[in-house]
Protein backbone atom coordinates (compact mmCIF):
# COMPACT_ATOMS: atom_id res chain seq x y z
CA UNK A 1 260.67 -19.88 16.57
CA UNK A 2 258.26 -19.40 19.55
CA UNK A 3 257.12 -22.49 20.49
CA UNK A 4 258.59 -23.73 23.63
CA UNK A 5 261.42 -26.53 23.72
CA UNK A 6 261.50 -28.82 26.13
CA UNK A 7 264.44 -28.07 28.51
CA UNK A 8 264.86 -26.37 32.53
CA UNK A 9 262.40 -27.45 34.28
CA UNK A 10 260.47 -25.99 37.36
CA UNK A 11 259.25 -27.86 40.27
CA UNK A 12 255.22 -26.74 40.71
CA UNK A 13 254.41 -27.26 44.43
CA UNK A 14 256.45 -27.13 47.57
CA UNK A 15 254.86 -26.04 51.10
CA UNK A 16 251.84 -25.96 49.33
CA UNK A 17 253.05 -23.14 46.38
CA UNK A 18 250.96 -23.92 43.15
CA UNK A 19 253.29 -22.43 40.86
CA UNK A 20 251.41 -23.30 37.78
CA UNK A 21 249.47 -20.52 38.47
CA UNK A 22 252.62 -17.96 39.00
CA UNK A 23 254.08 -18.42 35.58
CA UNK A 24 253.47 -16.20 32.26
CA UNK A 25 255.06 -16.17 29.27
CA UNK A 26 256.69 -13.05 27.06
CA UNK A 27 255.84 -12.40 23.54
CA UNK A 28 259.63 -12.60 22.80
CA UNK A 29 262.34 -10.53 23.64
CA UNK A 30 263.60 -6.96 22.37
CA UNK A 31 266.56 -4.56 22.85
CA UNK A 32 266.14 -2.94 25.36
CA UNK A 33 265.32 1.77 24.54
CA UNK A 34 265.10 4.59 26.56
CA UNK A 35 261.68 3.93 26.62
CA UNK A 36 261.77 0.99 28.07
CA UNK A 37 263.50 2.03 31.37
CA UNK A 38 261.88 2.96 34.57
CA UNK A 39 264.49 4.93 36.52
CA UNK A 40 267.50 6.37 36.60
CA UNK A 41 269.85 3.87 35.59
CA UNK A 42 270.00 3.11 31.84
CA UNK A 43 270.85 0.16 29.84
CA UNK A 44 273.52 -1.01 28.26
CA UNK A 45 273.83 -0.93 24.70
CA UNK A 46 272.66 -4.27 23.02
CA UNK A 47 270.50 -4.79 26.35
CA UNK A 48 268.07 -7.24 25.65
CA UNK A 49 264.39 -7.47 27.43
CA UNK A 50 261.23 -9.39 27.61
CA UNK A 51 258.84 -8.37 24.89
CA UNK A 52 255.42 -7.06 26.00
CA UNK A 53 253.14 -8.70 25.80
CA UNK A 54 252.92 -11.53 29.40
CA UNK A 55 250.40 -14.13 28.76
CA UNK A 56 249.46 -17.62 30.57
CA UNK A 57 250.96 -20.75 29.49
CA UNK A 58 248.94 -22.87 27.51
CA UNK A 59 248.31 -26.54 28.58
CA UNK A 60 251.08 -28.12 26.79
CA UNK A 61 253.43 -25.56 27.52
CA UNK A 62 253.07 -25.97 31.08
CA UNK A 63 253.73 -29.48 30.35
CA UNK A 64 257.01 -28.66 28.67
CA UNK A 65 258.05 -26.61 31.81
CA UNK A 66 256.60 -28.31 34.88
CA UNK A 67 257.98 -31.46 35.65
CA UNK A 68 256.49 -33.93 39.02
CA UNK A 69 259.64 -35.34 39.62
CA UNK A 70 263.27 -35.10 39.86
CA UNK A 71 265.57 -36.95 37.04
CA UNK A 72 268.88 -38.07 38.11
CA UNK A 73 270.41 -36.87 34.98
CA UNK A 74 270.21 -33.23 34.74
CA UNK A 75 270.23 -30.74 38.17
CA UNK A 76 269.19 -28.05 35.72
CA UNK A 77 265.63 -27.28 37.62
CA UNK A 78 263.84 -23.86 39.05
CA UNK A 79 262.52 -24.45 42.43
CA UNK A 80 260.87 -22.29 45.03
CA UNK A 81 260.07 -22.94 48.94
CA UNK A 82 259.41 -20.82 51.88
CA UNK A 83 261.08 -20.14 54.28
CA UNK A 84 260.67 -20.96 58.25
CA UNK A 85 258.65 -18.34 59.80
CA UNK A 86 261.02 -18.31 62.70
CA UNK A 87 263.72 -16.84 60.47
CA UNK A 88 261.57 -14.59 58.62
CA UNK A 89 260.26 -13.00 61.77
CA UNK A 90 263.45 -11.75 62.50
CA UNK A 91 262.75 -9.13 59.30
CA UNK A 92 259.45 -7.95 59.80
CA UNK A 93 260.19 -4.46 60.67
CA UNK A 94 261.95 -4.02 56.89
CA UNK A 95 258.94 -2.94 55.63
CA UNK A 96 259.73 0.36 57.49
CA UNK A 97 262.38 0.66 54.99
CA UNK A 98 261.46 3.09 52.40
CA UNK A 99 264.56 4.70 51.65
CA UNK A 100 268.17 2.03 50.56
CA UNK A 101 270.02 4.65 52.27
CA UNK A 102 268.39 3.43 55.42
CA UNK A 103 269.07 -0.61 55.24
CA UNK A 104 272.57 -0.42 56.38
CA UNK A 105 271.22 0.83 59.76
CA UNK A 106 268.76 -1.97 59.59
CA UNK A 107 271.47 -4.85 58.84
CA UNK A 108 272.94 -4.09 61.73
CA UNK A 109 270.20 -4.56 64.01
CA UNK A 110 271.32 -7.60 66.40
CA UNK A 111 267.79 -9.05 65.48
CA UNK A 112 268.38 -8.84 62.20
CA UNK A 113 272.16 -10.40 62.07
CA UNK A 114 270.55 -12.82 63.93
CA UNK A 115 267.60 -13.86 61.20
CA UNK A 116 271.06 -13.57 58.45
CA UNK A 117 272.84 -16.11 60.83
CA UNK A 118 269.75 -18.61 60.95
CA UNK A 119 268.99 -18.21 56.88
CA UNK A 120 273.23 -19.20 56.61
CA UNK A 121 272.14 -22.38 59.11
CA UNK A 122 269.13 -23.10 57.17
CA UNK A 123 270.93 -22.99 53.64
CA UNK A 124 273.79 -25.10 54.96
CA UNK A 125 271.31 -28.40 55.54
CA UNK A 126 270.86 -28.26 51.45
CA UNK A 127 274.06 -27.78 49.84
CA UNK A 128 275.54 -30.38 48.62
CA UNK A 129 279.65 -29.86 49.74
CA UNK A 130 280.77 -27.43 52.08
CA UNK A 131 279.69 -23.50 50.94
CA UNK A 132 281.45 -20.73 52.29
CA UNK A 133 278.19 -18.98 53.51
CA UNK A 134 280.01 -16.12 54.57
CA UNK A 135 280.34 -15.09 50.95
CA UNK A 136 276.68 -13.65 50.57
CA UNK A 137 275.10 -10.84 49.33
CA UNK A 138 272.54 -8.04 50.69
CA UNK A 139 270.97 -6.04 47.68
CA UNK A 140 267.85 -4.01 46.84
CA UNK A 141 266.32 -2.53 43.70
CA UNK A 142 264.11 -0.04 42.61
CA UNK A 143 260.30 -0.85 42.23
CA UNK A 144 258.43 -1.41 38.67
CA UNK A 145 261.68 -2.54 36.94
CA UNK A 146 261.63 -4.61 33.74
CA UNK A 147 265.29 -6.01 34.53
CA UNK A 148 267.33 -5.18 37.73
CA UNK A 149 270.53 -6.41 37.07
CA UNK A 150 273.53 -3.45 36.90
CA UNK A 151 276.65 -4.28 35.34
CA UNK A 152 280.42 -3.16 35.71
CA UNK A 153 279.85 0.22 33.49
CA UNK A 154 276.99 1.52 35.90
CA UNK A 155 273.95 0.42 33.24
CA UNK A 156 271.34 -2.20 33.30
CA UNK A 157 272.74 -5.52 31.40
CA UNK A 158 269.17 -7.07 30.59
CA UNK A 159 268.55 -10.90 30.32
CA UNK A 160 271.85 -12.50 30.53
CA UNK A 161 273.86 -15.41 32.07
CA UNK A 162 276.49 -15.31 35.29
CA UNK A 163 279.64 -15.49 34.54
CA UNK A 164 280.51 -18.84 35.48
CA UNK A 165 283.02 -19.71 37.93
CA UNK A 166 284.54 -23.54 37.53
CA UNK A 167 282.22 -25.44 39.64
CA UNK A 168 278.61 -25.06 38.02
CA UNK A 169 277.52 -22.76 40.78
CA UNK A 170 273.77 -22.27 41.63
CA UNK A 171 271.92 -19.31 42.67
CA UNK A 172 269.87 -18.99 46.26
CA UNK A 173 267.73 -15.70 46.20
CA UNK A 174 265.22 -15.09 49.24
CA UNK A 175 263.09 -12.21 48.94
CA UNK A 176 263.18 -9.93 52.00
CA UNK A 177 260.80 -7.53 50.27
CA UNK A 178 257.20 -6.63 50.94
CA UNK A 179 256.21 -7.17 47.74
CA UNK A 180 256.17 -9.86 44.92
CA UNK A 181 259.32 -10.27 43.05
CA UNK A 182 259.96 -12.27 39.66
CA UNK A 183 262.33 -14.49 38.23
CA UNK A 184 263.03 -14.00 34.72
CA UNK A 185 264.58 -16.96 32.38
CA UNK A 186 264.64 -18.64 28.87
CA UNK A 187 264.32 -22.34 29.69
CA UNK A 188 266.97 -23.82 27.67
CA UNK A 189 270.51 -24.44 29.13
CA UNK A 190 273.46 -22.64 27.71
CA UNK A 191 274.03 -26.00 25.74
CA UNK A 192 270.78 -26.17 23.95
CA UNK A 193 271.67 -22.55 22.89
CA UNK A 194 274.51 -23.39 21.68
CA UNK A 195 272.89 -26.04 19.63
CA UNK A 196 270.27 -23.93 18.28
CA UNK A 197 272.60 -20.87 17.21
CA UNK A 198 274.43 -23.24 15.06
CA UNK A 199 271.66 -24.69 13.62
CA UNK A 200 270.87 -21.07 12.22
CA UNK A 201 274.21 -19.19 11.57
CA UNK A 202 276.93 -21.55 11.80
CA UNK A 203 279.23 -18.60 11.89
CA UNK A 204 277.79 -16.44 14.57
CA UNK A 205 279.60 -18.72 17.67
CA UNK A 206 282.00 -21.13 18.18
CA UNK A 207 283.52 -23.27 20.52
CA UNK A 208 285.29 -20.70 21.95
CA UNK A 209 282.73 -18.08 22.25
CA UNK A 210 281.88 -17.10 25.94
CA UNK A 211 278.32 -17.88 27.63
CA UNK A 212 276.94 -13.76 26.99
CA UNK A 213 278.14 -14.49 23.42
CA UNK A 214 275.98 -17.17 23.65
CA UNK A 215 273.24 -15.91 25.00
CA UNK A 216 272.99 -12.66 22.71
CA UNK A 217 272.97 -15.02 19.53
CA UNK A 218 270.39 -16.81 20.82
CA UNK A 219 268.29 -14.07 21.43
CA UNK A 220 269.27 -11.95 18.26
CA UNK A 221 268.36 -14.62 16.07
CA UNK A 222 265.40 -16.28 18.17
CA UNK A 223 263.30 -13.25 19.17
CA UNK A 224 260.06 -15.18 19.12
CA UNK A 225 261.31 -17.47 21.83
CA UNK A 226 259.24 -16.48 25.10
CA UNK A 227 260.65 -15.48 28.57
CA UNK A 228 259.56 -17.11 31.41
CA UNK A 229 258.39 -14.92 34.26
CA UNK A 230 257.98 -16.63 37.60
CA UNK A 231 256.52 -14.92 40.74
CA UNK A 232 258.21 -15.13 43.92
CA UNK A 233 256.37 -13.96 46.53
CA UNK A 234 257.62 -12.26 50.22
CA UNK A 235 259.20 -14.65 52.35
CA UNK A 236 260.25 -16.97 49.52
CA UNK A 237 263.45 -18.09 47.90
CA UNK A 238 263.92 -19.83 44.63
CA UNK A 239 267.00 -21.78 43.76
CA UNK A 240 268.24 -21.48 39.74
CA UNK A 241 270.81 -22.45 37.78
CA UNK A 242 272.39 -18.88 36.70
CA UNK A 243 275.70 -19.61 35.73
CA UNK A 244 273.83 -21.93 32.84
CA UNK A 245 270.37 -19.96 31.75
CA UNK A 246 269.92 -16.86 30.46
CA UNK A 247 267.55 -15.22 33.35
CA UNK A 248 266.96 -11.63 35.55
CA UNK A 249 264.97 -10.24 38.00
CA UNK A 250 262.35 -8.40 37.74
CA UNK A 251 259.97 -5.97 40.28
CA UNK A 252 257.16 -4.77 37.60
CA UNK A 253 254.39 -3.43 39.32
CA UNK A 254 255.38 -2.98 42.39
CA UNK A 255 255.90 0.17 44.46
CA UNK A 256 258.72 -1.06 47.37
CA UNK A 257 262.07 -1.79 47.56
CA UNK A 258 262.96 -5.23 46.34
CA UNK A 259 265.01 -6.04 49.32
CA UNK A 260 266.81 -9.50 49.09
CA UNK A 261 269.42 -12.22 50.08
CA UNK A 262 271.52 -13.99 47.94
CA UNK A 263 274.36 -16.64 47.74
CA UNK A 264 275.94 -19.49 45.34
CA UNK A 265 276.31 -23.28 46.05
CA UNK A 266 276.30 -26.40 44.78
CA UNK A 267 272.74 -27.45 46.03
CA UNK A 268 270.73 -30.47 47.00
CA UNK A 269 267.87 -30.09 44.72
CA UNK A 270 266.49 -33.55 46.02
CA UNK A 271 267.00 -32.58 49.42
CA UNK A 272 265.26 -29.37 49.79
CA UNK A 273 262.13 -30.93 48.52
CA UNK A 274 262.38 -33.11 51.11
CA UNK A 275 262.56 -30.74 53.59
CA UNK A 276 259.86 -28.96 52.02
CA UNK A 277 257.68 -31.85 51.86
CA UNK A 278 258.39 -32.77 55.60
CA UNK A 279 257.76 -28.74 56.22
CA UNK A 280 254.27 -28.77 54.95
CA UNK A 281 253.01 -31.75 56.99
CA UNK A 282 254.11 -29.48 60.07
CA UNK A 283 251.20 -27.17 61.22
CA UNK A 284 251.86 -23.30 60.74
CA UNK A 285 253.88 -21.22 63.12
CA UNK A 286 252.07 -18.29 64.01
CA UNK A 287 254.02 -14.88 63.11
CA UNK A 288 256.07 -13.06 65.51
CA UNK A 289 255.67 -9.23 65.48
């Protein structure tokens, strides 16, 4: 199999982001080899990766992924939007930041706990019930990595799914970096994997099997299927469903720390675009150094 299905869908243009022209596609995926890994953490055994390979959608597959508007039956959709340049200004000296050991010091800047207070107001006028906000994360990772994630045992887990936990939560990620980031996913929901596997190996899951089970069949016996790889660029956030797709980050080709903000919800998918829309009729604000 390597032709796309139709399935997750991303949302092309917010704030005026063409992100039709972001996207490439893998030529697969792989396990994951020594070779394969950029720095000093490793992967884990049975890692799997993107397959080299990247390469532009064609026509109809953007078709298949892109969608113009929002369906009230599935919330399963990628989205990306900027963020207000009043918040973001309170960051601008991170790019001063060229060693992790150093962004502790720089959290804890009152101008900066200030810009993390206004991106917890901002998030809290799109989610959908109440979010503890205070439960977010701070992270970084090296530059020019395939995959970023790190697992429990101190290795690199490649493309895989978050563990889940009861209330279908989704994933806001902004990037705090200097650089581009990307966002890494197989568009098909842990559902239509399931489907799939069985349709191939009726042995190799089962009802009970957990979402990384999943996941790995998938990918074991669908190598072929492409990866997604969406570009995020500084001062951005996407919004994904993680706890349901099989998806990672990714910093190839860059040379900075990927510095970023993160946090789960229940969002308002619908909502945000409106914002976004409402945003982009607004004239720019200029930067404040």
């Amino acid at each position: 199999m390597y032709q796309l299905i139709e399935g997750v869908k991303i949302v092309p243009s917010y704030n005026d982001i063409m992100l039709e022209e972001r996207v490439l596609l893998s030529s697969g995926t792989a396990l994951a080899d020594v070779s394969t890994d950029r720095c000093s953490t490793p992967y884990c055994r049975d890692a799997i990766i993107p397959q080299l390979p990247w390469r532009k959608p064609t026509v109809l597959e953007q078709q298949i992924l892109f969608i113009r508007q929002f369906e009230n039956s599935s919330n399963l959709y990628v989205i990306v939007f900027s963020i207000p340049q009043n918040i973001l200004s309170h960051f601008n000296d991170i790019n001063s930041v060229k060693d992790p050991r150093e962004l502790n010091y720089f959290f804890q800047k009152d101008r900066v706990k200030k810009g993390i207070s206004l991106i917890q107001e901002h998030i809290e006028t799109f989610c959908l019930q109440s979010a503890d906000i205070t439960k977010y994360g701070i992270g970084w990772n090296a530059p020019n990595q395939m995959t970023v994630t790190v697992g429990a045992d101190n290795c690199k887990v490649g493309l895989h799914i978050d563990n889940q936990r009861g209330s279908s939560l989704h994933r806001i990620l902004i990037n705090l970096g200097s650089e581009p980031r990307y966002f890494l996913f197989i568009n098909l929901s842990i559902q239509q994997l399931y489907s799939l596997v069985l349709e191939i190996h009726s042995n190799a899951i089962s009802k009970t099997s957990g979402s990384s089970r999943i996941c790995m069949a998938f990918m074991q016996l669908f190598p072929n299927y492409p990866v997604v790889k969406l570009r995020v660029e500084p001062g951005e956030a996407y919004i994904a469903p993680t706890e349901h797709i099989t998806h990672d980050g990714c910093t190839e080709g860059t040379n900075s720390l990927d510095v970023f903000f993160t946090l789960r919800a229940i969002f308002d998918y619908q909502g945000r675009v409106q914002q976004s829309v409402v945003m982009s009729r607004d004239p720019p604000l200029n930067p404040s150094y």
